[in-house]
PDB file of N, CA and C in Angstrom:
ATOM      1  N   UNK A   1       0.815  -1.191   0.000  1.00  0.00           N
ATOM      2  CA  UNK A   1       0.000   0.000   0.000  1.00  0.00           C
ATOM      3  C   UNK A   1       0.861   1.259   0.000  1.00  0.00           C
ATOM      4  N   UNK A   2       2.050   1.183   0.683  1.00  0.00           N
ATOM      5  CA  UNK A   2       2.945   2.204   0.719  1.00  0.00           C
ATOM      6  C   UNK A   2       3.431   2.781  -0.624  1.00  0.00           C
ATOM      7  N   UNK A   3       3.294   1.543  -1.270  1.00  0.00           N
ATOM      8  CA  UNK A   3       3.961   2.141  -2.747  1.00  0.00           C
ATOM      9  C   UNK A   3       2.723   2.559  -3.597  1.00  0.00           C
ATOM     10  N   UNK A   4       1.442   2.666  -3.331  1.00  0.00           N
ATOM     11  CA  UNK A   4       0.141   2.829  -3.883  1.00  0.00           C
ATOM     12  C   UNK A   4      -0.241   4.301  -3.536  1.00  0.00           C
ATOM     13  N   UNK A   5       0.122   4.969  -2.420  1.00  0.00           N
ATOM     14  CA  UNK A   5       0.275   5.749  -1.629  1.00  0.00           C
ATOM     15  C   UNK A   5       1.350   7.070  -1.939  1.00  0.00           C
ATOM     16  N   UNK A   6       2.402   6.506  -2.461  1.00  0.00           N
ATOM     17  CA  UNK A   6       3.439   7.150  -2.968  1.00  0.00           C
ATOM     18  C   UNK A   6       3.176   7.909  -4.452  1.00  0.00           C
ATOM     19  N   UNK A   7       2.434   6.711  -5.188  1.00  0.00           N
ATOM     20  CA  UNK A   7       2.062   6.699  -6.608  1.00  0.00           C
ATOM     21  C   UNK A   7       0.795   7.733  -6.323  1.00  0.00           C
ATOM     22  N   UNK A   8       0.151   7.599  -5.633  1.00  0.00           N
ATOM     23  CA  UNK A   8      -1.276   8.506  -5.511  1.00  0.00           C
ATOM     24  C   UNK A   8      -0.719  10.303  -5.536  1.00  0.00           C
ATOM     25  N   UNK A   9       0.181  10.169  -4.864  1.00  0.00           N
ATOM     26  CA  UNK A   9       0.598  11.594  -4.596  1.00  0.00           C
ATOM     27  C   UNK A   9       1.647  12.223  -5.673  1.00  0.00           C
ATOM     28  N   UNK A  10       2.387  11.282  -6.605  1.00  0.00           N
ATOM     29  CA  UNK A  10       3.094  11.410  -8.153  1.00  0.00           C
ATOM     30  C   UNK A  10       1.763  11.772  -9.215  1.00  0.00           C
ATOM     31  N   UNK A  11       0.581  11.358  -8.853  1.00  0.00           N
ATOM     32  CA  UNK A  11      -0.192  11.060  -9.668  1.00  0.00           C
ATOM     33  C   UNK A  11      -1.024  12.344  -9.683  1.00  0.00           C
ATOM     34  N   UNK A  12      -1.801  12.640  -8.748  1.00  0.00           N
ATOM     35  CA  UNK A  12      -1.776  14.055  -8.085  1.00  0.00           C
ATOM     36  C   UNK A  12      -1.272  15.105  -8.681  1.00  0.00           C
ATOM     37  N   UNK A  13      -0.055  15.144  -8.501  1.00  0.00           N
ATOM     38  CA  UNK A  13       0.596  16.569  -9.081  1.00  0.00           C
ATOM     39  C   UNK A  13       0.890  16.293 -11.050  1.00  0.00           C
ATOM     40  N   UNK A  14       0.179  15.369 -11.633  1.00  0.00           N
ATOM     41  CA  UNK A  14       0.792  14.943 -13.449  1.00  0.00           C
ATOM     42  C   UNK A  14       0.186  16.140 -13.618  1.00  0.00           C
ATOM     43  N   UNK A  15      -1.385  16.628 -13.197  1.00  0.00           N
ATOM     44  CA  UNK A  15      -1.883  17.418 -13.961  1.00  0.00           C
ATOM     45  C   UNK A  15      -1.300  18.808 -14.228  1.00  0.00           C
ATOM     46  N   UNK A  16      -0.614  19.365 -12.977  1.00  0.00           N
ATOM     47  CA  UNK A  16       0.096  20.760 -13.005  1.00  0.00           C
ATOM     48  C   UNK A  16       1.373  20.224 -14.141  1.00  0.00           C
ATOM     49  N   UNK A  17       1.969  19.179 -14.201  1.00  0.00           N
ATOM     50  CA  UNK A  17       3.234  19.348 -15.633  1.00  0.00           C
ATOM     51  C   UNK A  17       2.736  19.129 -16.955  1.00  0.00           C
ATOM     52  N   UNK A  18       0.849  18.842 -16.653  1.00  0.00           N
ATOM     53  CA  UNK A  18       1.007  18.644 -18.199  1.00  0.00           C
ATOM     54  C   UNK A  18       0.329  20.137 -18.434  1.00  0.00           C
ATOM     55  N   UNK A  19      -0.182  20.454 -17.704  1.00  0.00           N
ATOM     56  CA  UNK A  19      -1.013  21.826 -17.989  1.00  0.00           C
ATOM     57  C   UNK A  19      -0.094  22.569 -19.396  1.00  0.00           C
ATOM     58  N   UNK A  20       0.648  23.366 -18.670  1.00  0.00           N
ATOM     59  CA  UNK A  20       1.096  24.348 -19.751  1.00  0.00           C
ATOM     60  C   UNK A  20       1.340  23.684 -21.316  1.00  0.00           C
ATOM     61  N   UNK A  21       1.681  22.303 -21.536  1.00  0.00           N
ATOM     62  CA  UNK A  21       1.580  21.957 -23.066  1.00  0.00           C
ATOM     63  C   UNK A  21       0.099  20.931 -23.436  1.00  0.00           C
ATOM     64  N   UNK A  22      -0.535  20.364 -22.380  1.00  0.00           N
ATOM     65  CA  UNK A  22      -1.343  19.381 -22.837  1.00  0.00           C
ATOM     66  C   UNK A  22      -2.241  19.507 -21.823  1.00  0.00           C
ATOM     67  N   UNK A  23      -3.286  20.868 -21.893  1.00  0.00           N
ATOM     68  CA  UNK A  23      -4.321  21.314 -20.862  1.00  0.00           C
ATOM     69  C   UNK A  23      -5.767  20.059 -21.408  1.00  0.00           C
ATOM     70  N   UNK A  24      -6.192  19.239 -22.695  1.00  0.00           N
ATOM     71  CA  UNK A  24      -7.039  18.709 -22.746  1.00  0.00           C
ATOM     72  C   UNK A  24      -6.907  17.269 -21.374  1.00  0.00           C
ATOM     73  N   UNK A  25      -5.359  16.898 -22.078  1.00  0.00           N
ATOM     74  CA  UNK A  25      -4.821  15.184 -21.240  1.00  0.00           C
ATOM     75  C   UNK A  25      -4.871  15.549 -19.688  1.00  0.00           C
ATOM     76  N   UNK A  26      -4.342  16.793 -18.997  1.00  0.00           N
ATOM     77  CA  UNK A  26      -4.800  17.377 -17.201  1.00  0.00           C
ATOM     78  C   UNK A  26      -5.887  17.125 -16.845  1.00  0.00           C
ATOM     79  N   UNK A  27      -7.027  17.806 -18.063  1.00  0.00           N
ATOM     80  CA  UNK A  27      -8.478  17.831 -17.347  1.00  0.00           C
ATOM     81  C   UNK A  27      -8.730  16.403 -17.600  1.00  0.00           C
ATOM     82  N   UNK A  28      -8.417  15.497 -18.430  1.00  0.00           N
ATOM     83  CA  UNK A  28      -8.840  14.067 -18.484  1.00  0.00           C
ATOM     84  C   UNK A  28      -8.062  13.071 -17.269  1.00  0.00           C
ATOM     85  N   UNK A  29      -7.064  13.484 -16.590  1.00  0.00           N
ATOM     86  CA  UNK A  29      -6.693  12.744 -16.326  1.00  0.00           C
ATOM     87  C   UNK A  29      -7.178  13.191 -14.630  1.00  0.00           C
ATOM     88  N   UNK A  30      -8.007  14.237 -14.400  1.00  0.00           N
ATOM     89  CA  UNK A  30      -8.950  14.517 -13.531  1.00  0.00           C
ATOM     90  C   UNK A  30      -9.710  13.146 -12.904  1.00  0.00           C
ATOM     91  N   UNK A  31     -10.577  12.655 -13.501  1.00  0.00           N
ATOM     92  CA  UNK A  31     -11.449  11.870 -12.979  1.00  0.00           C
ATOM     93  C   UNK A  31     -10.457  10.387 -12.627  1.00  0.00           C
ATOM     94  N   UNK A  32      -9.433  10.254 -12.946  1.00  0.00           N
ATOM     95  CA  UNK A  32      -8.650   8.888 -12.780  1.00  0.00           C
ATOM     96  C   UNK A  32      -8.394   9.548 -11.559  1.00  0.00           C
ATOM     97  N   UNK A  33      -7.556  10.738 -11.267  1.00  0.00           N
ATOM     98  CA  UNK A  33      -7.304  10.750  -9.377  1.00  0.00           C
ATOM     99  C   UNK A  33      -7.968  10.967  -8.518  1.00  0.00           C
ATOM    100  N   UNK A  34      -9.115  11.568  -9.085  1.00  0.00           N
ATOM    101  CA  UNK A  34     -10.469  11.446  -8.194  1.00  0.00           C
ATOM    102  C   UNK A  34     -10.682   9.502  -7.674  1.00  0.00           C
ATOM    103  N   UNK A  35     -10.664   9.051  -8.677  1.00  0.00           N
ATOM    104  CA  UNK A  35     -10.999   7.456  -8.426  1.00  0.00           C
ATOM    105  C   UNK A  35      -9.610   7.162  -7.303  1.00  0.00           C
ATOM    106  N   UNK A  36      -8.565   7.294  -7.725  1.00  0.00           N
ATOM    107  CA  UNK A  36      -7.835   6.960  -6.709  1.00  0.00           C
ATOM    108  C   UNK A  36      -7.710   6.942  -5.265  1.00  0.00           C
ATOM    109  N   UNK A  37      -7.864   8.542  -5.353  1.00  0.00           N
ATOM    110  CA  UNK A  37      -8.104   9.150  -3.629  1.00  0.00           C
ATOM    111  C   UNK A  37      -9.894   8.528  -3.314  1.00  0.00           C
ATOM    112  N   UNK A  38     -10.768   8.077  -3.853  1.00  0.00           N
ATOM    113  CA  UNK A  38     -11.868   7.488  -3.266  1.00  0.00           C
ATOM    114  C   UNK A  38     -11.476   5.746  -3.045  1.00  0.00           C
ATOM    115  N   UNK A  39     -10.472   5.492  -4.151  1.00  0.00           N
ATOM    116  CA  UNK A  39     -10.325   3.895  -3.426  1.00  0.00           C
ATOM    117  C   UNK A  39      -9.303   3.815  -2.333  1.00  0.00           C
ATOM    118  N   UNK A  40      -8.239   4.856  -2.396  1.00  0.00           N
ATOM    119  CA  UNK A  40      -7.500   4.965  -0.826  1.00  0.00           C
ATOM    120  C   UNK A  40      -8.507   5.198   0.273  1.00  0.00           C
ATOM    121  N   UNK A  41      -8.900   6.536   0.267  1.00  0.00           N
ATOM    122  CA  UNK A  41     -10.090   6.477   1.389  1.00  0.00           C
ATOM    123  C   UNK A  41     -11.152   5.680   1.920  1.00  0.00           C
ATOM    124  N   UNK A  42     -11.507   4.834   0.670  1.00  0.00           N
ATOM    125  CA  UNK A  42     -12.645   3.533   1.316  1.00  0.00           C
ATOM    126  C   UNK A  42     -11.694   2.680   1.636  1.00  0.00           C
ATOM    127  N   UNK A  43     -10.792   2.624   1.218  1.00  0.00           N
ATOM    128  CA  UNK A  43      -9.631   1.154   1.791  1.00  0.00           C
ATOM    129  C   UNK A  43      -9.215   1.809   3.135  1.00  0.00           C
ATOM    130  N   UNK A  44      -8.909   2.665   3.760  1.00  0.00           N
ATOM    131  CA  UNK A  44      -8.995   3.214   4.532  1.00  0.00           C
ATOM    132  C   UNK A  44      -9.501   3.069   5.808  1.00  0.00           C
ATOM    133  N   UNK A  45     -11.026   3.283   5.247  1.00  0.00           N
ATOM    134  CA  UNK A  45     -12.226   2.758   5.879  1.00  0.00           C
ATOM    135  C   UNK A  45     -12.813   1.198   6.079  1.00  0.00           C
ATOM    136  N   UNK A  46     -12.105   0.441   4.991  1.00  0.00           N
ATOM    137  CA  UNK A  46     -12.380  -1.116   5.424  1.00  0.00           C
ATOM    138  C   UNK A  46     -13.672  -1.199   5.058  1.00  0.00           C
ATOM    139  N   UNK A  47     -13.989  -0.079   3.901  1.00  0.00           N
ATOM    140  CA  UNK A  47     -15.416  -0.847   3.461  1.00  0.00           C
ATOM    141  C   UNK A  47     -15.709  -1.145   1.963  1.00  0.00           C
ATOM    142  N   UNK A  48     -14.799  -2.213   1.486  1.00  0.00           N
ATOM    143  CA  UNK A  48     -14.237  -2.406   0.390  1.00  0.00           C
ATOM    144  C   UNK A  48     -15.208  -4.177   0.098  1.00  0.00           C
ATOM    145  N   UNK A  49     -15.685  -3.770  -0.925  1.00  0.00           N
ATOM    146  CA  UNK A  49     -15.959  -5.686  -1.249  1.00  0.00           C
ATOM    147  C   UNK A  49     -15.115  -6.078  -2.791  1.00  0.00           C
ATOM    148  N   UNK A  50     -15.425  -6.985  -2.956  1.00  0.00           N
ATOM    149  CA  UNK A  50     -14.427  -7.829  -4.060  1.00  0.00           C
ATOM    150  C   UNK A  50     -14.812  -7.112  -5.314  1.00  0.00           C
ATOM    151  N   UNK A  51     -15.918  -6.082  -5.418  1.00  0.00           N
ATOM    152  CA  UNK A  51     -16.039  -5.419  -6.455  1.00  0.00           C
ATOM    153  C   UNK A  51     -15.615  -4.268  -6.341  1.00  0.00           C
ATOM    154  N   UNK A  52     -15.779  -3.728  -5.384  1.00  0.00           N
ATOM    155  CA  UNK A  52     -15.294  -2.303  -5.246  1.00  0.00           C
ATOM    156  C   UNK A  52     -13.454  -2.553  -5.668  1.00  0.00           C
ATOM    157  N   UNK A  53     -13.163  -3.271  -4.611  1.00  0.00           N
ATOM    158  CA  UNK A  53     -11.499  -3.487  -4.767  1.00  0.00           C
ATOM    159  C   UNK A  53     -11.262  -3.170  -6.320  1.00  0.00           C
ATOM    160  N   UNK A  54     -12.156  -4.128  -7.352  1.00  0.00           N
ATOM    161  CA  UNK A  54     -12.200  -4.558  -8.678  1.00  0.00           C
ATOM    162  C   UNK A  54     -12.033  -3.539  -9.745  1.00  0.00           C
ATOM    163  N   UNK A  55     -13.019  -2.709  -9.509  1.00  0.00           N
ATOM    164  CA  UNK A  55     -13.419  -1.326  -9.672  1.00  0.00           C
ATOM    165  C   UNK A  55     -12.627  -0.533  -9.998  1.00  0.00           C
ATOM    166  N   UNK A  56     -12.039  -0.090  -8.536  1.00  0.00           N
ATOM    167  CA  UNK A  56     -11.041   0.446  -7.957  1.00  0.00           C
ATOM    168  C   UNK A  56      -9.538  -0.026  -9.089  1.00  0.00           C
ATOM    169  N   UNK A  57      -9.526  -1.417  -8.691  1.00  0.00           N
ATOM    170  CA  UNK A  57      -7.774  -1.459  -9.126  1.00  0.00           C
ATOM    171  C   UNK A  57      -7.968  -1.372 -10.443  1.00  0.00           C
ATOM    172  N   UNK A  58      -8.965  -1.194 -11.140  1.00  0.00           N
ATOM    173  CA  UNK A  58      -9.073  -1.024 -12.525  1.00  0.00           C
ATOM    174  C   UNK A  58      -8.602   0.302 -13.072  1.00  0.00           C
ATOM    175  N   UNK A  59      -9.548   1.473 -12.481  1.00  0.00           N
ATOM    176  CA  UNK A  59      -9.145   3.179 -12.522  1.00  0.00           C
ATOM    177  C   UNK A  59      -7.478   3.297 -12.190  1.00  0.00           C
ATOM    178  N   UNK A  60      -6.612   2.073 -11.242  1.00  0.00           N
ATOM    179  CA  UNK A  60      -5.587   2.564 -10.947  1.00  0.00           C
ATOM    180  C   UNK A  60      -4.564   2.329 -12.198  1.00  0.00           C
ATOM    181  N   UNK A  61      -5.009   0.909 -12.448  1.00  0.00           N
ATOM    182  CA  UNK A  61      -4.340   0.456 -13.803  1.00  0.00           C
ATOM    183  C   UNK A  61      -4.662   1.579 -14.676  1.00  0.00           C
ATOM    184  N   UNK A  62      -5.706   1.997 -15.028  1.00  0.00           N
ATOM    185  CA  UNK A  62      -6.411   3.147 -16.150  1.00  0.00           C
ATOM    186  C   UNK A  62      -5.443   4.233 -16.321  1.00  0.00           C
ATOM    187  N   UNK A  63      -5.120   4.611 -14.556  1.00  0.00           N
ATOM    188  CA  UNK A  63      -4.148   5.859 -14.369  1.00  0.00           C
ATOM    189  C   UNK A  63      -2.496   5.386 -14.803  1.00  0.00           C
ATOM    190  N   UNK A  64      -2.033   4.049 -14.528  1.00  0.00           N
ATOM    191  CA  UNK A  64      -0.459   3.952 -15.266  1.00  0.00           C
ATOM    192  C   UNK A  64      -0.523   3.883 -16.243  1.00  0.00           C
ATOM    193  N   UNK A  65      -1.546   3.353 -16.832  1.00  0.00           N
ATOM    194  CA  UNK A  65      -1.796   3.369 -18.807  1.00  0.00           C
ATOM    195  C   UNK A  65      -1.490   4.806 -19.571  1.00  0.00           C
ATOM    196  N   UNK A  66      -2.569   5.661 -18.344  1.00  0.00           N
ATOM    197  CA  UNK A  66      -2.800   7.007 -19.055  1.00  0.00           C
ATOM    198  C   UNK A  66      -1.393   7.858 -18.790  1.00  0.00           C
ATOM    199  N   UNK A  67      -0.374   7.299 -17.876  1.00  0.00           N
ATOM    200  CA  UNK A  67       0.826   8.251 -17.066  1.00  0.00           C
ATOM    201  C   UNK A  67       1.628   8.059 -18.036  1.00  0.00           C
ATOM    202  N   UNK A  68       1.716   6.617 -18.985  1.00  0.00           N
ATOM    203  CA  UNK A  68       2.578   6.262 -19.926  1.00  0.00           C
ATOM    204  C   UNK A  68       2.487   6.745 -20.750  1.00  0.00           C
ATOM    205  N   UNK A  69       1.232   6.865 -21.149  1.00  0.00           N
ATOM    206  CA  UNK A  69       1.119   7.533 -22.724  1.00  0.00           C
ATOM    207  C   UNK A  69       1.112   9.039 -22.727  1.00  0.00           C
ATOM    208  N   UNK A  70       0.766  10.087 -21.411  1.00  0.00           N
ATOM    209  CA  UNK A  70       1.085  11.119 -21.398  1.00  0.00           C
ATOM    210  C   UNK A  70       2.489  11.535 -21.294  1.00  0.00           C
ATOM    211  N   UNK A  71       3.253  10.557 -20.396  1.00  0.00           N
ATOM    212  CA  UNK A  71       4.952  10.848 -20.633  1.00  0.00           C
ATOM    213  C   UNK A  71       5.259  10.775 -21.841  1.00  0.00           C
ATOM    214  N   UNK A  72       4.982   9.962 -23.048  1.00  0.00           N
ATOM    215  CA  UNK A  72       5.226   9.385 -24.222  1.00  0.00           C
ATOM    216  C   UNK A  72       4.751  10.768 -25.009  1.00  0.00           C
ATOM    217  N   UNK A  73       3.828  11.136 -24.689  1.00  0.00           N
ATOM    218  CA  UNK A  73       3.313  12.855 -25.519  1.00  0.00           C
ATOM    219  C   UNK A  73       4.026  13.820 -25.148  1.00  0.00           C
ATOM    220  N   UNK A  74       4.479  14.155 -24.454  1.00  0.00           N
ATOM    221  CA  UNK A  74       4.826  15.010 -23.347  1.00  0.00           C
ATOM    222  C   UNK A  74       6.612  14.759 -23.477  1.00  0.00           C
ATOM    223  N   UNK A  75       6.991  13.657 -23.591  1.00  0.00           N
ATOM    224  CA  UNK A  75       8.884  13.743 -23.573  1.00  0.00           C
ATOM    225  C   UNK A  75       9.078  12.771 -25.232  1.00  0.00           C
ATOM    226  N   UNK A  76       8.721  11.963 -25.299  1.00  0.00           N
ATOM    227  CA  UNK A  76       9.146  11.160 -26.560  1.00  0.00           C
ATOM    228  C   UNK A  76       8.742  11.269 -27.743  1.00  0.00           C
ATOM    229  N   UNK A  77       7.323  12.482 -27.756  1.00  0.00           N
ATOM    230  CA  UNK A  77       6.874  12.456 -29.349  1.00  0.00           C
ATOM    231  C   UNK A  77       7.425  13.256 -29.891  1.00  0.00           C
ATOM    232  N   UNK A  78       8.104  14.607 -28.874  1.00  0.00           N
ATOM    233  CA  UNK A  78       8.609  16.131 -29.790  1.00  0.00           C
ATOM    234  C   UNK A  78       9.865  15.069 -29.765  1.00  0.00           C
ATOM    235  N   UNK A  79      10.660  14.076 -29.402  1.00  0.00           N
ATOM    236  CA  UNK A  79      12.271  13.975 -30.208  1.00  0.00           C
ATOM    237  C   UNK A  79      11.881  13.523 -31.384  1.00  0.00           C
ATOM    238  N   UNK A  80      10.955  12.468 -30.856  1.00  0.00           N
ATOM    239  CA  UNK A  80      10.812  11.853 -32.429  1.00  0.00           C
ATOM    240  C   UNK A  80      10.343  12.481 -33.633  1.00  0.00           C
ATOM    241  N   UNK A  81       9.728  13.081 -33.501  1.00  0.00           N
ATOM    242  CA  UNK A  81       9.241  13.702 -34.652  1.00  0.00           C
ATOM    243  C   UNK A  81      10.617  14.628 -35.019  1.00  0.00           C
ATOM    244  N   UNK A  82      11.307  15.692 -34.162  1.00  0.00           N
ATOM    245  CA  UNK A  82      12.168  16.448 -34.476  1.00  0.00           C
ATOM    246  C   UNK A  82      13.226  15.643 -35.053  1.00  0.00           C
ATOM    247  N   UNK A  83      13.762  14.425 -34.703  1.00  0.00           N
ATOM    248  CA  UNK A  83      14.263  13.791 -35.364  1.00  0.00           C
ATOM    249  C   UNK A  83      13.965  13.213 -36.758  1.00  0.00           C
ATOM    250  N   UNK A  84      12.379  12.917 -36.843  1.00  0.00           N
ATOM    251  CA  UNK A  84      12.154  12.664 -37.855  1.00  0.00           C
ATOM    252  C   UNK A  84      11.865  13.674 -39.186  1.00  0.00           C
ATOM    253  N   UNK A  85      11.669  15.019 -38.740  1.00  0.00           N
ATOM    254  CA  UNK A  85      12.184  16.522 -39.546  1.00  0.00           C
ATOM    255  C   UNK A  85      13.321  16.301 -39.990  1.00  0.00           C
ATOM    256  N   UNK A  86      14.404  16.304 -39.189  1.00  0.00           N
ATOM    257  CA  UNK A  86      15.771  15.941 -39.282  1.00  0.00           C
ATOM    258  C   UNK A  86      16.238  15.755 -40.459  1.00  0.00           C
ATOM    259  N   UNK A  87      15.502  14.124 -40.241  1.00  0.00           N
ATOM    260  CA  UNK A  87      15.910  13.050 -41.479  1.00  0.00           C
ATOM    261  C   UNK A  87      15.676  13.389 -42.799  1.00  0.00           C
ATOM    262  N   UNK A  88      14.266  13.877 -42.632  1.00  0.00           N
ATOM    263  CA  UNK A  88      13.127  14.032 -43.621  1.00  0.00           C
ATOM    264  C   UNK A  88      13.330  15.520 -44.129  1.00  0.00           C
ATOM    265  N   UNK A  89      14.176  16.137 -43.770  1.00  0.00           N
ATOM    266  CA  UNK A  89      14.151  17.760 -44.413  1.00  0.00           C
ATOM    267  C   UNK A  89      15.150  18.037 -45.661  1.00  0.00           C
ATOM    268  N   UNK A  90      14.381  18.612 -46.295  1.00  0.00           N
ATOM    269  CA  UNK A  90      15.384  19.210 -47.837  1.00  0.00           C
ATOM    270  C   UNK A  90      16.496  19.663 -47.950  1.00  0.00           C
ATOM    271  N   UNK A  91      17.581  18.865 -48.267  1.00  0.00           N
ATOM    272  CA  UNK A  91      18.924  19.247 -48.328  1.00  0.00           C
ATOM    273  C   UNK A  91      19.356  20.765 -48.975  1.00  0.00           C
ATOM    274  N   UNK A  92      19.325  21.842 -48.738  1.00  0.00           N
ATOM    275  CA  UNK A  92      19.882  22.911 -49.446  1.00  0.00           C
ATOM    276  C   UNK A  92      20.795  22.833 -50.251  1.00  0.00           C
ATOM    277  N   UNK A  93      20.868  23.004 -51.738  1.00  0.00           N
ATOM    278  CA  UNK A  93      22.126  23.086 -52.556  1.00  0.00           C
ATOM    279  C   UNK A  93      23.441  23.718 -52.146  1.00  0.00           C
ATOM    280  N   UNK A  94      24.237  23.675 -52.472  1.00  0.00           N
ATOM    281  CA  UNK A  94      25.570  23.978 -52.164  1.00  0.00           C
ATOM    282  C   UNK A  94      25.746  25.227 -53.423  1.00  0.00           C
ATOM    283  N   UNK A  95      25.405  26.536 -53.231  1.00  0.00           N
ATOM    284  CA  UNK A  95      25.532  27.154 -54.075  1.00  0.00           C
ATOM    285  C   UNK A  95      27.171  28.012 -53.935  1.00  0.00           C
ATOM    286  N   UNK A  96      28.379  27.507 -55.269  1.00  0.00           N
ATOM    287  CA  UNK A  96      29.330  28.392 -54.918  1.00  0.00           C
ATOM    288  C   UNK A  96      30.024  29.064 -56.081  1.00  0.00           C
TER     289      UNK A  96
END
């Protein structure tokens, strides 16, 4: 739980780094930490059944899916692509 706990509070703050380039993926990724902090707090509370748990560890999985693919937007698509400009850009003649 400690490490669930840790992740809740990494998870928490994604929305303030994606804000300034990717304000649609922040507000979406809204309702995944809402789910989180309600399945910490009912686990909490010990009033958890085999569906709720279910539920629950589903939105959490939902949230590393969504953390991956926003890091992946967010750090790995501008190299790639800039790299792929790179490759892909019109050699200027050598005029002399």
């Amino acid at each position: 739980m400690d490490v669930f706990v840790v992740y809740l509070f990494i998870a928490t703050a994604t929305p303030l780094f994606l804000w300034p380039e990717r304000k649609r993926l922040a507000i979406i990724h809204i309702p995944f930490i809402v789910g989180m902090w309600a399945y910490f707090l009912l686990y909490l509370s010990g009033s958890l059944n085999f569906i709720d748990h279910y539920v629950l560890n589903m939105i959490f999985v939902g949230n590393v899916v969504f953390a991956h693919i926003a890091a992946f937007l967010i750090y790995a698509f501008p190299i790639i692509k800039r790299e792929h400009e790179k490759k892909h850009a019109p050699k200027s003649p050598i005029i002399e």
